[in-house]
N, C-alpha and C. Protein backbone atom coordinates (compact mmCIF):
# COMPACT_ATOMS: atom_id res chain seq x y z
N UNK A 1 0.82 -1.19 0.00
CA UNK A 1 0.00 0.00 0.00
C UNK A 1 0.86 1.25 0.00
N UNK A 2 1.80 1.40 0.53
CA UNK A 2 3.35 2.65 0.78
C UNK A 2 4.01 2.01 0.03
N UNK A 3 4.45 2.97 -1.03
CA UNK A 3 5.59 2.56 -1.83
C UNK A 3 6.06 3.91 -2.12
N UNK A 4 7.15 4.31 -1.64
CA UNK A 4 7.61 5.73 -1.88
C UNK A 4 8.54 5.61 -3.32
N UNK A 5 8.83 4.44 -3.55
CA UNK A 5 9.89 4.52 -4.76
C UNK A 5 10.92 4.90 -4.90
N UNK A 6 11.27 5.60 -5.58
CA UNK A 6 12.91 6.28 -5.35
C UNK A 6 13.48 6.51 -4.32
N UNK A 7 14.68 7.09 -3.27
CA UNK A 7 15.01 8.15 -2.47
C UNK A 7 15.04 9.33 -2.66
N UNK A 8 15.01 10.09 -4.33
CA UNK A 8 14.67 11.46 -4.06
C UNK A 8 12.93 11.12 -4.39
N UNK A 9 12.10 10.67 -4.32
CA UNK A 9 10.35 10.91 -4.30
C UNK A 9 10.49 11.28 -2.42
N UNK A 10 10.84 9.83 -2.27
CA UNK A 10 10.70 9.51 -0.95
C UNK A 10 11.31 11.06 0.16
N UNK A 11 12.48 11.52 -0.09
CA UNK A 11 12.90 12.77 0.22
C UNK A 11 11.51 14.20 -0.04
N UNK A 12 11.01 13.72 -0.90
CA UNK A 12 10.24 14.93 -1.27
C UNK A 12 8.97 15.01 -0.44
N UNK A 13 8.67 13.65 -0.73
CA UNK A 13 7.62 13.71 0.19
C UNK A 13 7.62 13.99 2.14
N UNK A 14 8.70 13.47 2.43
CA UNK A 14 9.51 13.94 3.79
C UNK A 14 8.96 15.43 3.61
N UNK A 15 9.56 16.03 3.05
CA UNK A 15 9.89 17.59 2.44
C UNK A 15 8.89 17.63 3.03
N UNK A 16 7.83 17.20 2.28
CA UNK A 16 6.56 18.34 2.45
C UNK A 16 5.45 18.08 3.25
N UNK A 17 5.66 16.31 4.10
CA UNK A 17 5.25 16.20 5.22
C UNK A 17 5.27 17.35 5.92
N UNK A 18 6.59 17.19 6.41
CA UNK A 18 6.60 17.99 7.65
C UNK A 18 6.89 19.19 7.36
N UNK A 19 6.61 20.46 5.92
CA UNK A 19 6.14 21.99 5.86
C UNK A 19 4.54 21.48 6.27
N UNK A 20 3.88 20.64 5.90
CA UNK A 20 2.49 20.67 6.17
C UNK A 20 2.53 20.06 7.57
N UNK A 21 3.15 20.19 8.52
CA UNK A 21 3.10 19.37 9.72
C UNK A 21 3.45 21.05 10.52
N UNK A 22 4.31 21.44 9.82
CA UNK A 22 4.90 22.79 10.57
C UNK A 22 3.73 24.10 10.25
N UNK A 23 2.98 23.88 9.67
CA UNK A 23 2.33 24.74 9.17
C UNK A 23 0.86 25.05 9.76
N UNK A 24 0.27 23.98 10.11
CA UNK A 24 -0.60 23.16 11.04
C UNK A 24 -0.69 23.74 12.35
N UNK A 25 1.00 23.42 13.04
CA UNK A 25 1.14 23.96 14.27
C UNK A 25 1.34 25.48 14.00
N UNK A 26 1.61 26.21 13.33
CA UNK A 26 2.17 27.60 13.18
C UNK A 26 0.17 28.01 13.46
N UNK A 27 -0.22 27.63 12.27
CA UNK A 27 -1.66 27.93 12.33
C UNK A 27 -2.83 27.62 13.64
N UNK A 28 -2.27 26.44 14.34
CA UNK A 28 -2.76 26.14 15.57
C UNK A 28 -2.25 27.36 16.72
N UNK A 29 -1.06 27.57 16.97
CA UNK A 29 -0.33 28.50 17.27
C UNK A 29 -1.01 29.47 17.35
N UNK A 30 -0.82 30.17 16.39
CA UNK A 30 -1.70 31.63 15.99
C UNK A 30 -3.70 31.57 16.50
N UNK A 31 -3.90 30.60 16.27
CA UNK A 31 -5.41 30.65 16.27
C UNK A 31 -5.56 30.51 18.04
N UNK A 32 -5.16 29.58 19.10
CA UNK A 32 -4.74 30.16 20.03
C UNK A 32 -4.42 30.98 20.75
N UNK A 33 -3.17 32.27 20.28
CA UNK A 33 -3.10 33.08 21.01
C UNK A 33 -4.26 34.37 20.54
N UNK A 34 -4.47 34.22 19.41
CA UNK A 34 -5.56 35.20 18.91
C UNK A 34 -6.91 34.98 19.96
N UNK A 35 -7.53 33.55 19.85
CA UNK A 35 -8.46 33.18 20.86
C UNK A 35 -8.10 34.10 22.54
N UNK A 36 -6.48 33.85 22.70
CA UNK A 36 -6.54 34.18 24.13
C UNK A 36 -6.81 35.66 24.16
N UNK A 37 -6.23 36.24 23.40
CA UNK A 37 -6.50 37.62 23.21
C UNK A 37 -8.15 38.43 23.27
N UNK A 38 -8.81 37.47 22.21
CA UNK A 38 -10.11 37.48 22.29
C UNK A 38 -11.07 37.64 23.64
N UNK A 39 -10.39 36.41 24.38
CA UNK A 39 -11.32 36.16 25.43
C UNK A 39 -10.88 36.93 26.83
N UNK A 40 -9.69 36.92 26.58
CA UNK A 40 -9.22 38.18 27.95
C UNK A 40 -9.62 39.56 28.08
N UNK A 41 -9.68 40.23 26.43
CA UNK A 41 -10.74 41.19 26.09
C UNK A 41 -9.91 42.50 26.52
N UNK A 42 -8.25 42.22 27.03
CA UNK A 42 -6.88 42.89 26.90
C UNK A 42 -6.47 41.81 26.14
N UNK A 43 -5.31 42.83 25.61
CA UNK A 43 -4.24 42.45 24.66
C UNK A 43 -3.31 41.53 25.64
N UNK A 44 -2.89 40.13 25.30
CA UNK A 44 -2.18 39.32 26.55
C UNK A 44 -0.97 39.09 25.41
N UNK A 45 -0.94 39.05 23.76
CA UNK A 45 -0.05 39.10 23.15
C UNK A 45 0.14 40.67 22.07
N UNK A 46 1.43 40.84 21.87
CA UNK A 46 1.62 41.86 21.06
C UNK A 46 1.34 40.87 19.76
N UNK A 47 1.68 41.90 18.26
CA UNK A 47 1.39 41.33 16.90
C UNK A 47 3.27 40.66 17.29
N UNK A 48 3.89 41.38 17.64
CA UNK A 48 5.75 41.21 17.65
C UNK A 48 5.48 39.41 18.23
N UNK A 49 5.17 39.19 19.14
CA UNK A 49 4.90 38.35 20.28
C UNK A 49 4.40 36.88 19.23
N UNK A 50 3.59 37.51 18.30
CA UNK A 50 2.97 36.31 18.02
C UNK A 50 3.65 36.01 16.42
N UNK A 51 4.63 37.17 15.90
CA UNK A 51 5.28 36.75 15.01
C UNK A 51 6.28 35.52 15.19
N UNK A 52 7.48 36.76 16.28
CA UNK A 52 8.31 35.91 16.86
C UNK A 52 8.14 34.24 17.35
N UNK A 53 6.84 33.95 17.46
CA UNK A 53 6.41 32.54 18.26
C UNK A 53 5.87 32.16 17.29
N UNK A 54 4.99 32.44 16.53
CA UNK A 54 5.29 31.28 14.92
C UNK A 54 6.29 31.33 13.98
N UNK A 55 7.22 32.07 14.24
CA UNK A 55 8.78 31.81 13.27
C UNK A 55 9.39 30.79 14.47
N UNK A 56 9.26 30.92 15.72
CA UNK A 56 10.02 29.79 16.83
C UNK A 56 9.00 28.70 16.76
N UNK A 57 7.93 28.38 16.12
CA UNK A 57 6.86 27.47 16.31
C UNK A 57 7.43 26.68 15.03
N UNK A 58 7.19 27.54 13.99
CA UNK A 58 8.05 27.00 12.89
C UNK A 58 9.75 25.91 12.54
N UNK A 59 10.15 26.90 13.08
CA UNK A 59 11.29 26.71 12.77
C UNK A 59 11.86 25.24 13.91
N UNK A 60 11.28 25.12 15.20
CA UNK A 60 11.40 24.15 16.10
C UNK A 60 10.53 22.54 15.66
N UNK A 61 9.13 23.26 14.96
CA UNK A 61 8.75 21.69 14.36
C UNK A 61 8.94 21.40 12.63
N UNK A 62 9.71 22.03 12.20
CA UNK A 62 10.50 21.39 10.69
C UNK A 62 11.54 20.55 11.07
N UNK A 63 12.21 21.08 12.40
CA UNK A 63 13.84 20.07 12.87
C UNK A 63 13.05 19.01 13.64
N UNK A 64 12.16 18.93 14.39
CA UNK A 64 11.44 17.97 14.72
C UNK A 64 10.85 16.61 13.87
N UNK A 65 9.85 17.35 12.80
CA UNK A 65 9.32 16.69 12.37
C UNK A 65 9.62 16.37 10.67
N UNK A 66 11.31 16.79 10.63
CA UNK A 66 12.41 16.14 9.98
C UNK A 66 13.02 15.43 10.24
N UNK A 67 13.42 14.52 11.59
CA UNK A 67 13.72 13.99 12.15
C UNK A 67 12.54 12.88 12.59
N UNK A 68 11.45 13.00 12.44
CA UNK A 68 10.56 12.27 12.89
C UNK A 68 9.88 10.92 11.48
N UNK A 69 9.77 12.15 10.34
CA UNK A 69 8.69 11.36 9.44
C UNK A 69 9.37 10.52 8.52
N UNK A 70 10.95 10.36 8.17
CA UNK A 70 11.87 9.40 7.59
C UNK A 70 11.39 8.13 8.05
N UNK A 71 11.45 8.27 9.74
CA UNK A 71 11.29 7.12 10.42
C UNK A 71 10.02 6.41 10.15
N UNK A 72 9.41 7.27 10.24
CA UNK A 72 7.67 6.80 10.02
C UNK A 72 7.91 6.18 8.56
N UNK A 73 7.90 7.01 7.81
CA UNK A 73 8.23 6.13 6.47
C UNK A 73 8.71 5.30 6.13
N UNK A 74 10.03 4.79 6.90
CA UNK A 74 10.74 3.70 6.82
C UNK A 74 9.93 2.42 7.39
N UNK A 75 9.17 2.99 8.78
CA UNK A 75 8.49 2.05 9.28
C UNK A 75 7.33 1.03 8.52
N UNK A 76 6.29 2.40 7.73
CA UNK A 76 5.79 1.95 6.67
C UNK A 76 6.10 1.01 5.85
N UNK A 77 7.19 1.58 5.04
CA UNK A 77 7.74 0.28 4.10
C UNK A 77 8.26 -0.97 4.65
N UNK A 78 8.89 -0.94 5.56
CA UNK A 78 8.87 -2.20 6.21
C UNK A 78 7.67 -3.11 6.45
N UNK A 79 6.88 -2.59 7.04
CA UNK A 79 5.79 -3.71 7.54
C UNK A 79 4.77 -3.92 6.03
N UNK A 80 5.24 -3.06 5.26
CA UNK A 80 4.39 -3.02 3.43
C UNK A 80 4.98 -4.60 3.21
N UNK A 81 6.85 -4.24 3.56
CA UNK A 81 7.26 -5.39 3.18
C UNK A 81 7.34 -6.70 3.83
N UNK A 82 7.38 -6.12 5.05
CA UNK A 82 6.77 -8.25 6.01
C UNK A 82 5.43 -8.49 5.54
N UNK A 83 4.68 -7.60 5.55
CA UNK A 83 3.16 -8.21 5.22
C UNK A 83 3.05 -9.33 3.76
N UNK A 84 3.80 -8.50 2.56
CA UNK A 84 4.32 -9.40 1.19
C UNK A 84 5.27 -10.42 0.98
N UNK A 85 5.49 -10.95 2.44
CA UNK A 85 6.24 -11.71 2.37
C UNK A 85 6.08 -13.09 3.07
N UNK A 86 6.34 -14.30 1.55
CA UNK A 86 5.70 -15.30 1.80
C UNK A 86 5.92 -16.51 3.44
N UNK A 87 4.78 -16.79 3.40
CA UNK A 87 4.86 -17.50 4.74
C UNK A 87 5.59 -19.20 4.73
């Protein structure tokens, strides 16, 4: 069912896992402190505050979850490949 194929597909798709993994949280991030802002009804973040913390939101889950989704993938193909393999 996982077949990434090549190592550069397989790289690419890594790639863009985890911008869409980092992107997610940046957007979770933001929708959060906006909420808190909302509901405190004072300002509890500046606009500076909430830049700075989705460029650090960012930039902390790309090294994360570059490090994370190889594995996952590898894991994938492995069990793609015990499952196809005769008994």
């Amino acid at each position: 069912m996982v077949k990434f194929g090549s190592t550069e597909n397989k790289q690419r798709i890594v790639l863009l896992l985890s911008l869409a993994t980092s992107i997610l949280l940046v957007v979770l991030f933001l929708l959060g402190s906006l909420l808190t802002n909302i509901s405190r009804g004072e300002i509890a973040y500046t606009q500076v505050d909430m830049a700075a913390g989705s460029i650090f939101v960012f930039v902390i889950s790309m090294i994360i979850s570059l490090s994370l989704w190889p594995r996952v993938a590898d894991r994938l193909e492995d069990r793609e490949d015990s499952n196809k393999a005769p008994a």
